[in-house]
PDB file of N, CA and C in Angstrom:
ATOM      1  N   UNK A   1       0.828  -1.171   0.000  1.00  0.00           N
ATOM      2  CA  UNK A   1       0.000   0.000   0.000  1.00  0.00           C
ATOM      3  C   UNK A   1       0.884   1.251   0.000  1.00  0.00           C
ATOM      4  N   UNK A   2       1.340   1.559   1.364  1.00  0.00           N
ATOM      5  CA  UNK A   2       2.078   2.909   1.594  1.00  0.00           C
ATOM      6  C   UNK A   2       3.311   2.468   1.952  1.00  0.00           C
ATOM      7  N   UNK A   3       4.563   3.491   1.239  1.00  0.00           N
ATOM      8  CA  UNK A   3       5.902   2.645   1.633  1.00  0.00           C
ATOM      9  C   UNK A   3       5.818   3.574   3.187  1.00  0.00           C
ATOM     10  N   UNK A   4       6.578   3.168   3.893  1.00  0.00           N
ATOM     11  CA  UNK A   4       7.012   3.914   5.145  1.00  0.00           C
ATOM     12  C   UNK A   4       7.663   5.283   4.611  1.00  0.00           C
ATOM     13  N   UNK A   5       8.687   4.916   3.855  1.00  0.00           N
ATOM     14  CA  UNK A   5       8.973   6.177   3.115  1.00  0.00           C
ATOM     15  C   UNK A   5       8.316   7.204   2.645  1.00  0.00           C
ATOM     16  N   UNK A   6       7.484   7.105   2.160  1.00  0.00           N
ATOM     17  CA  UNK A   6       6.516   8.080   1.950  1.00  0.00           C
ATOM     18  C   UNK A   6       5.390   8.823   3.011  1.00  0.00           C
ATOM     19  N   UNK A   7       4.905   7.874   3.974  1.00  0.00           N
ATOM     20  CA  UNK A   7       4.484   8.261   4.902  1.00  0.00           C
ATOM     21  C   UNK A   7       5.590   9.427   5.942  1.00  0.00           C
ATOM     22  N   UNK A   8       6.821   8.987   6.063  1.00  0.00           N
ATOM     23  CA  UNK A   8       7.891   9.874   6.828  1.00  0.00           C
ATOM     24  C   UNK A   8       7.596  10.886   6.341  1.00  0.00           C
ATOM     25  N   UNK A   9       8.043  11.062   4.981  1.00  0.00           N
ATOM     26  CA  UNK A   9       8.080  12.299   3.638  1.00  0.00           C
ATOM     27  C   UNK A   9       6.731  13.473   4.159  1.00  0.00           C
ATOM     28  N   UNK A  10       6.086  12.465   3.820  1.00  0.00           N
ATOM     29  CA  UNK A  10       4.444  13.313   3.920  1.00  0.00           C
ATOM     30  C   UNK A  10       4.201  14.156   5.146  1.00  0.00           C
ATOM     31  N   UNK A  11       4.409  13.175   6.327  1.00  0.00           N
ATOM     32  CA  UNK A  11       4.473  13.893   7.672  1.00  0.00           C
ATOM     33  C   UNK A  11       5.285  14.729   8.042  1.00  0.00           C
ATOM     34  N   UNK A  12       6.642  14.862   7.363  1.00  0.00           N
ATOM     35  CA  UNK A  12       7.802  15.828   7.679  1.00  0.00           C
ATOM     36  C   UNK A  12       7.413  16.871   6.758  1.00  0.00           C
ATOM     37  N   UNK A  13       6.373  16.642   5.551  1.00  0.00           N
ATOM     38  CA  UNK A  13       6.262  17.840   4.706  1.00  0.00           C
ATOM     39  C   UNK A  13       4.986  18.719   5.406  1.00  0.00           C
ATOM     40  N   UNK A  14       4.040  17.968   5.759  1.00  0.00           N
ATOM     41  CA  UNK A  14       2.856  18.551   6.969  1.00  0.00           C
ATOM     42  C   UNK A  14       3.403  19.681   7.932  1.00  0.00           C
ATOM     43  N   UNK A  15       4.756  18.613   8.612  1.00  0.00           N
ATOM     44  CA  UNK A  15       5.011  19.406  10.045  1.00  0.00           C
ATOM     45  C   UNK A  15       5.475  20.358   9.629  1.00  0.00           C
ATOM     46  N   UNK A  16       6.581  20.471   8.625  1.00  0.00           N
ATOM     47  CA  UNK A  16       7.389  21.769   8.306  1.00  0.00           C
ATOM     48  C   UNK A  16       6.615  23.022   7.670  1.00  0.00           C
ATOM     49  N   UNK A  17       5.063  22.491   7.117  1.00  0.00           N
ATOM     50  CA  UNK A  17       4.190  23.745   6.633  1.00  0.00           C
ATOM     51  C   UNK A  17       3.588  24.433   7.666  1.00  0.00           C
ATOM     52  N   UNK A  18       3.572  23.476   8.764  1.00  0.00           N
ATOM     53  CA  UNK A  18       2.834  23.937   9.783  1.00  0.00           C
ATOM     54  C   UNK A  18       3.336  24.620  10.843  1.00  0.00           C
ATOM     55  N   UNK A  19       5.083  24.186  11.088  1.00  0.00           N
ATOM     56  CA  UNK A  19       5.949  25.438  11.311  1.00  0.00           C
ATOM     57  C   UNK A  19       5.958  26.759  11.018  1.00  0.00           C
ATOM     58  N   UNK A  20       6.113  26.606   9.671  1.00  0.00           N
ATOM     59  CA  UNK A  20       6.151  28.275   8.574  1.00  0.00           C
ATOM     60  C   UNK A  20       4.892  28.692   9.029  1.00  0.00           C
ATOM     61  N   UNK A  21       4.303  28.038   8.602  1.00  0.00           N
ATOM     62  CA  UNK A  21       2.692  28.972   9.073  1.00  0.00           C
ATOM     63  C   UNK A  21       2.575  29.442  10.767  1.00  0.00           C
ATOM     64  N   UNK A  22       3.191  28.812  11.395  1.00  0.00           N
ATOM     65  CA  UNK A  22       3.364  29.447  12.544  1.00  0.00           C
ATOM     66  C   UNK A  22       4.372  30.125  13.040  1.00  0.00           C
ATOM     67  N   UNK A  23       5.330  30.225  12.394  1.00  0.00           N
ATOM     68  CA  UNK A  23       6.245  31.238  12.541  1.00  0.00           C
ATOM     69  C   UNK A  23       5.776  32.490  11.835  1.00  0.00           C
ATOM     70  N   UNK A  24       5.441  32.594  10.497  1.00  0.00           N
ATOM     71  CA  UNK A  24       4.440  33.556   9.848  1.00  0.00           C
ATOM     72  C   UNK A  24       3.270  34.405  10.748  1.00  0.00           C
ATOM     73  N   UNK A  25       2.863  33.374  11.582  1.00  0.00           N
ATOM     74  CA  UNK A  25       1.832  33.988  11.915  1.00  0.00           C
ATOM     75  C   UNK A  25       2.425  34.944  13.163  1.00  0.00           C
ATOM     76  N   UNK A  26       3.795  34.682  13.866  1.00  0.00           N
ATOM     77  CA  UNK A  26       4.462  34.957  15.073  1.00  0.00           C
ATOM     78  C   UNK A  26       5.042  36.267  14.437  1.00  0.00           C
ATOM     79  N   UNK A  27       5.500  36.290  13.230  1.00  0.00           N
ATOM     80  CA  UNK A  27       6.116  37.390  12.801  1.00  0.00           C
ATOM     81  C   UNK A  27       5.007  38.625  12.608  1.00  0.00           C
ATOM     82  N   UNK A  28       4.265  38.031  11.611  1.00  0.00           N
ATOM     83  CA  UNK A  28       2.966  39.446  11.508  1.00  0.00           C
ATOM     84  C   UNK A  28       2.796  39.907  12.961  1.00  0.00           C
ATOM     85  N   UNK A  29       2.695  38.683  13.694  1.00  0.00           N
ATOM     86  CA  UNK A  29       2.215  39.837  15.201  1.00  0.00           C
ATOM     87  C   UNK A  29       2.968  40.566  15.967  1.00  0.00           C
ATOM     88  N   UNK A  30       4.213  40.387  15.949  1.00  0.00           N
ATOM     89  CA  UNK A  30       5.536  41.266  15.989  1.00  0.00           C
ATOM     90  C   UNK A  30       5.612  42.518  15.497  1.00  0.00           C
ATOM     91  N   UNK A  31       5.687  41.993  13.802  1.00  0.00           N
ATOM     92  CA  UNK A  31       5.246  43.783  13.371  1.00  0.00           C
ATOM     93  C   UNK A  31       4.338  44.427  13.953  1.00  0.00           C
ATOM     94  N   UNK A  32       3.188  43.691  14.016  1.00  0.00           N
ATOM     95  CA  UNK A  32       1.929  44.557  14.469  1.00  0.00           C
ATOM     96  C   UNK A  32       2.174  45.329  16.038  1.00  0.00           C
ATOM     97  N   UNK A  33       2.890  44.622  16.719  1.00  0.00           N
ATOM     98  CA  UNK A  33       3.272  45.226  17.781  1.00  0.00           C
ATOM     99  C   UNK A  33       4.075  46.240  17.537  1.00  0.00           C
ATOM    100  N   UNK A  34       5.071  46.245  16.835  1.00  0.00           N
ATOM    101  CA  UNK A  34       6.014  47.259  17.234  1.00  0.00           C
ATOM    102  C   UNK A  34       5.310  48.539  16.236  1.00  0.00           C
ATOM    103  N   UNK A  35       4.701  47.861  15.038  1.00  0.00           N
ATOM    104  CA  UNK A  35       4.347  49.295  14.527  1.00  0.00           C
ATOM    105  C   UNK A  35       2.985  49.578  15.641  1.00  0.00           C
ATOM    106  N   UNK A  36       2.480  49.286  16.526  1.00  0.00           N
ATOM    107  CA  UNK A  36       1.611  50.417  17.641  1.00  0.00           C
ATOM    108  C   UNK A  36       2.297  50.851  18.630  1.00  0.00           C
ATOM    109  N   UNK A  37       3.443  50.188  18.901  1.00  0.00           N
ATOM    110  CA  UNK A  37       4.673  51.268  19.564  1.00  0.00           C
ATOM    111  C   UNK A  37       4.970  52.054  19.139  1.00  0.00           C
ATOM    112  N   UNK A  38       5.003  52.444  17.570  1.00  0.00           N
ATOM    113  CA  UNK A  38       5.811  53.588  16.991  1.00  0.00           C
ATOM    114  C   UNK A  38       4.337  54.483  17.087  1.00  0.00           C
ATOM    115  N   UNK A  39       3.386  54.114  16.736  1.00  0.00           N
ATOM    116  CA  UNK A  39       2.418  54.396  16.837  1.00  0.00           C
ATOM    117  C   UNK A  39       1.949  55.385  17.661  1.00  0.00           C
ATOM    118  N   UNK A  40       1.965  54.730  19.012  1.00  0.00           N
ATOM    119  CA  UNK A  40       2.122  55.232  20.157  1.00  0.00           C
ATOM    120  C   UNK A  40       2.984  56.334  20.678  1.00  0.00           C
ATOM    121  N   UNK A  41       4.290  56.333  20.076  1.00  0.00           N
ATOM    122  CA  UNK A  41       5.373  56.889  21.008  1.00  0.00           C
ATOM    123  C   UNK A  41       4.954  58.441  19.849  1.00  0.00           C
ATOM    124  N   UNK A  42       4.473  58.106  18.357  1.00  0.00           N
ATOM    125  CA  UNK A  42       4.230  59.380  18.032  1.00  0.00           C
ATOM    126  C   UNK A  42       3.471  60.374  18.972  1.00  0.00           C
ATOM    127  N   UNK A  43       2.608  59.739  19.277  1.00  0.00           N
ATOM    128  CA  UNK A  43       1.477  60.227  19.893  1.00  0.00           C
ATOM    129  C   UNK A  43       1.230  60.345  21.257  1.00  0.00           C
ATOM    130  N   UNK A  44       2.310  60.271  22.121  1.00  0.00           N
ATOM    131  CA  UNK A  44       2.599  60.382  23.495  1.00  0.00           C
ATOM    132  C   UNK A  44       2.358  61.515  24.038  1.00  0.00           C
ATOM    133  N   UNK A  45       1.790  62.128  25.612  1.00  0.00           N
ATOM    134  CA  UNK A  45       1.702  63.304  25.456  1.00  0.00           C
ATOM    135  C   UNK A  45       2.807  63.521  26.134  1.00  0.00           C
ATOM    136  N   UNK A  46       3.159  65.503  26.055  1.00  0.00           N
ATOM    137  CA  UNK A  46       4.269  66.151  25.876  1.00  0.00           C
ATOM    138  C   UNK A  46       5.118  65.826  27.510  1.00  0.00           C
ATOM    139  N   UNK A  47       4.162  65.041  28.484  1.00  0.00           N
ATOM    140  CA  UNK A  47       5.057  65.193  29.539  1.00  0.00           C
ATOM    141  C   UNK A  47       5.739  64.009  29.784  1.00  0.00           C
ATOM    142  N   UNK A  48       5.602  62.956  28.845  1.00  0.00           N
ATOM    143  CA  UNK A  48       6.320  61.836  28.781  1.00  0.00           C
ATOM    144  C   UNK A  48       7.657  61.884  28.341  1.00  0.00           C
ATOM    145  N   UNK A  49       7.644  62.649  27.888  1.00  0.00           N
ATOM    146  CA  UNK A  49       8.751  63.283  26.994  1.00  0.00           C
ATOM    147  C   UNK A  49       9.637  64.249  28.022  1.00  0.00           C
ATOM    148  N   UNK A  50      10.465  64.123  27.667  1.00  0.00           N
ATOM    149  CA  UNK A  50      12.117  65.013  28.190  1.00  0.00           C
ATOM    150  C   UNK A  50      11.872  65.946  28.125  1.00  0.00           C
ATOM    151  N   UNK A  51      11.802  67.087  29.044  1.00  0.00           N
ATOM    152  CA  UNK A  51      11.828  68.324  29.189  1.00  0.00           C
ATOM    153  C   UNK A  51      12.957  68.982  28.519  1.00  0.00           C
ATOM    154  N   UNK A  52      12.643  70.350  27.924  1.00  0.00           N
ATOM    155  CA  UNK A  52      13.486  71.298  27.761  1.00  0.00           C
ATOM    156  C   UNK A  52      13.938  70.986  25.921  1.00  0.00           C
ATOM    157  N   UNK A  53      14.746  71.828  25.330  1.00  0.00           N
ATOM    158  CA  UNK A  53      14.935  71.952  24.401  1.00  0.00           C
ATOM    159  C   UNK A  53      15.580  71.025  23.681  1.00  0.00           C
ATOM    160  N   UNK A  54      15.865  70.515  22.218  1.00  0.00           N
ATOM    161  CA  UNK A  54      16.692  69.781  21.374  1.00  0.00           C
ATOM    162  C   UNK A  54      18.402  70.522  21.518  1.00  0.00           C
ATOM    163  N   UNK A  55      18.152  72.100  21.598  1.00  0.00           N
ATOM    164  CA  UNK A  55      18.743  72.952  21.139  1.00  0.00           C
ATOM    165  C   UNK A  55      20.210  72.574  22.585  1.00  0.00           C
ATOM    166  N   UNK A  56      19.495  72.548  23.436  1.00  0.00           N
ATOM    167  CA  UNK A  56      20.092  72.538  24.929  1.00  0.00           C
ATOM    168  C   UNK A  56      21.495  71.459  24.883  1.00  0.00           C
ATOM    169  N   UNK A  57      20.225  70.458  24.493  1.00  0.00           N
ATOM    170  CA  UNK A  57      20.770  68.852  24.302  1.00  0.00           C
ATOM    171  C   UNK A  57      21.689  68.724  23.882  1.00  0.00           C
ATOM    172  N   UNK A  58      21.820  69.691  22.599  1.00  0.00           N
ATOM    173  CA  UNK A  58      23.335  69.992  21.375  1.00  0.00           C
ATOM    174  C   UNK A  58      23.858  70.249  21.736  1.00  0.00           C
ATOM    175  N   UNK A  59      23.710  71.180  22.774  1.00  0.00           N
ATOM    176  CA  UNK A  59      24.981  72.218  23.232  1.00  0.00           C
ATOM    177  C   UNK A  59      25.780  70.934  24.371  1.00  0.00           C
ATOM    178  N   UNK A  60      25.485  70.827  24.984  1.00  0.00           N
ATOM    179  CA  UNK A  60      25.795  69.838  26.158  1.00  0.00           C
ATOM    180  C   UNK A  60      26.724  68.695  25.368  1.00  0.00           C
ATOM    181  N   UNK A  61      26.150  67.967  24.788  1.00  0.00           N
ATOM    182  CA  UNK A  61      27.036  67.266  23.574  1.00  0.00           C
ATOM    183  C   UNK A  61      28.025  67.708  23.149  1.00  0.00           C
ATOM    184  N   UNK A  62      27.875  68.918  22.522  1.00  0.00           N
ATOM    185  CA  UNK A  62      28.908  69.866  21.671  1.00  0.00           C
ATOM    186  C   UNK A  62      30.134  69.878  23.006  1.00  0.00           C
ATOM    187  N   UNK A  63      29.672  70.336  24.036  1.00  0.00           N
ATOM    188  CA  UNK A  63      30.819  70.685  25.157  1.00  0.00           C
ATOM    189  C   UNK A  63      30.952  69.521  25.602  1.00  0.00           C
ATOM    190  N   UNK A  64      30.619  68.525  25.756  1.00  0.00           N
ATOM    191  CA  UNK A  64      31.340  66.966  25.670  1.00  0.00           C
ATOM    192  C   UNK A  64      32.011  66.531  25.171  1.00  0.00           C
ATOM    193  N   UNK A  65      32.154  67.129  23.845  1.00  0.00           N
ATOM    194  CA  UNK A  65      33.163  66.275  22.608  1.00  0.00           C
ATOM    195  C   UNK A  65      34.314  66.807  22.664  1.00  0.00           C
ATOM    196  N   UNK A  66      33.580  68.282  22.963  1.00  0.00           N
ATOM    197  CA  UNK A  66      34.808  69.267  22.925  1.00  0.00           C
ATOM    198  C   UNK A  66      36.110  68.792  24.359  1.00  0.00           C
ATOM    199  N   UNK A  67      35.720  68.599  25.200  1.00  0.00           N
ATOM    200  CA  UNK A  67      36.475  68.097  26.417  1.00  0.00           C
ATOM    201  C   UNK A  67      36.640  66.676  26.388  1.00  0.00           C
ATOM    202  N   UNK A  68      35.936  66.176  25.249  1.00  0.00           N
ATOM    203  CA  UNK A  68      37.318  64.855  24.974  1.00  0.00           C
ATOM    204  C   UNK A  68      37.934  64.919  24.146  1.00  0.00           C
ATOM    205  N   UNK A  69      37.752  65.757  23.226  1.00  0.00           N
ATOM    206  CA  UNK A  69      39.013  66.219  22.494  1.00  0.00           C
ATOM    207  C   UNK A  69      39.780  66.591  22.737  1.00  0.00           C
ATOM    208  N   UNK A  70      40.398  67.509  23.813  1.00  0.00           N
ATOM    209  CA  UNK A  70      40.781  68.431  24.685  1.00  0.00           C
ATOM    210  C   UNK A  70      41.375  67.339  25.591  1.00  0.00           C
ATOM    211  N   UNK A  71      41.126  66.400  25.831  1.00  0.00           N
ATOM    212  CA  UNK A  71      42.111  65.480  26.611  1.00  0.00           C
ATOM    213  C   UNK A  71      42.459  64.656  25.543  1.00  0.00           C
ATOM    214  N   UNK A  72      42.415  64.361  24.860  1.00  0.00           N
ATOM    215  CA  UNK A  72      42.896  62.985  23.637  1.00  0.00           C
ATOM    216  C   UNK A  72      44.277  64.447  23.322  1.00  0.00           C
ATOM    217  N   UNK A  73      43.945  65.416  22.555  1.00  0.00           N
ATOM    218  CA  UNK A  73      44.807  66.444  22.591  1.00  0.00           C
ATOM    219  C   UNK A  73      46.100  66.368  23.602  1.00  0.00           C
ATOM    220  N   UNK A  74      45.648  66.423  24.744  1.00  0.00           N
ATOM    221  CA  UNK A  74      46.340  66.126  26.026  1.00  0.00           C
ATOM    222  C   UNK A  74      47.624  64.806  26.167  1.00  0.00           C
ATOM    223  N   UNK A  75      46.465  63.828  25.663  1.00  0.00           N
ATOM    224  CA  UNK A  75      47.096  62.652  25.787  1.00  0.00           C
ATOM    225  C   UNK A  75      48.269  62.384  24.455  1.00  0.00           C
ATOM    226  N   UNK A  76      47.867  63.148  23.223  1.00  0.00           N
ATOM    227  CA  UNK A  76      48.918  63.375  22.286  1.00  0.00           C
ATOM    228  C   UNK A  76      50.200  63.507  22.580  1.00  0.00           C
ATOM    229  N   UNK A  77      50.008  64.747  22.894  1.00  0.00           N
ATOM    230  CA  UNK A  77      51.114  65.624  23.271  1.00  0.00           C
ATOM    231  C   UNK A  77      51.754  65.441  24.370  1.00  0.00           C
ATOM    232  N   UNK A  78      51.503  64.001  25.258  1.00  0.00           N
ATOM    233  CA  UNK A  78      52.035  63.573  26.006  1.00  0.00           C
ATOM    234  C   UNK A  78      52.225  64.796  27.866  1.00  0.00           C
ATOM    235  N   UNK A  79      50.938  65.241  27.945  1.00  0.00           N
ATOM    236  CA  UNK A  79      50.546  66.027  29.263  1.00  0.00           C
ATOM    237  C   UNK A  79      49.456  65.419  29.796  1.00  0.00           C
ATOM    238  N   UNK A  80      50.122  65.184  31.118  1.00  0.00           N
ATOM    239  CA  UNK A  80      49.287  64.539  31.907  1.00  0.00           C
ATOM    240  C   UNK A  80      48.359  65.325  32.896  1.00  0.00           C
ATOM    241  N   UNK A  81      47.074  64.876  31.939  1.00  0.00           N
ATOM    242  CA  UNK A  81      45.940  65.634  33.123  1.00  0.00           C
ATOM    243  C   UNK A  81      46.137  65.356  34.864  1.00  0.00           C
TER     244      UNK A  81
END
């Protein structure tokens, strides 16, 4: 009737569709999550959010880089902070 062989075949071709389809289905809901996080975080209100300016933020940075430059400089030129 049925070789064994074919029965293995058949059932390993079942299980492995039925994997994909469930990994498929694990992935769409992933996206779907994270795009209502982005979703969300657009649409957050303003006090969730970090106070004070972008502008601020730069500057603070800017004078960060600047004072590790200012020691790498240091460390060049062989002066020890």
């Amino acid at each position: 009737m049925f070789e064994p062989t074919l029965i293995i075949t058949a059932a390993s071709l079942v299980g492995l569709v039925i994997v994909a389809a469930a990994l498929l289905r694990a992935w769409q809901g992933w996206l779907t999550l994270k795009q209502r996080e982005l979703d969300t975080a657009d649409h957050a209100p303003t006090r969730d959010r970090e106070p004070g300016s972008p502008l601020g933020a730069a500057r603070i940075e800017i004078a960060d880089l600047k004072e590790r430059i200012r020691k790498l400089e240091a460390i060049a030129s062989g002066v020890d902070l």
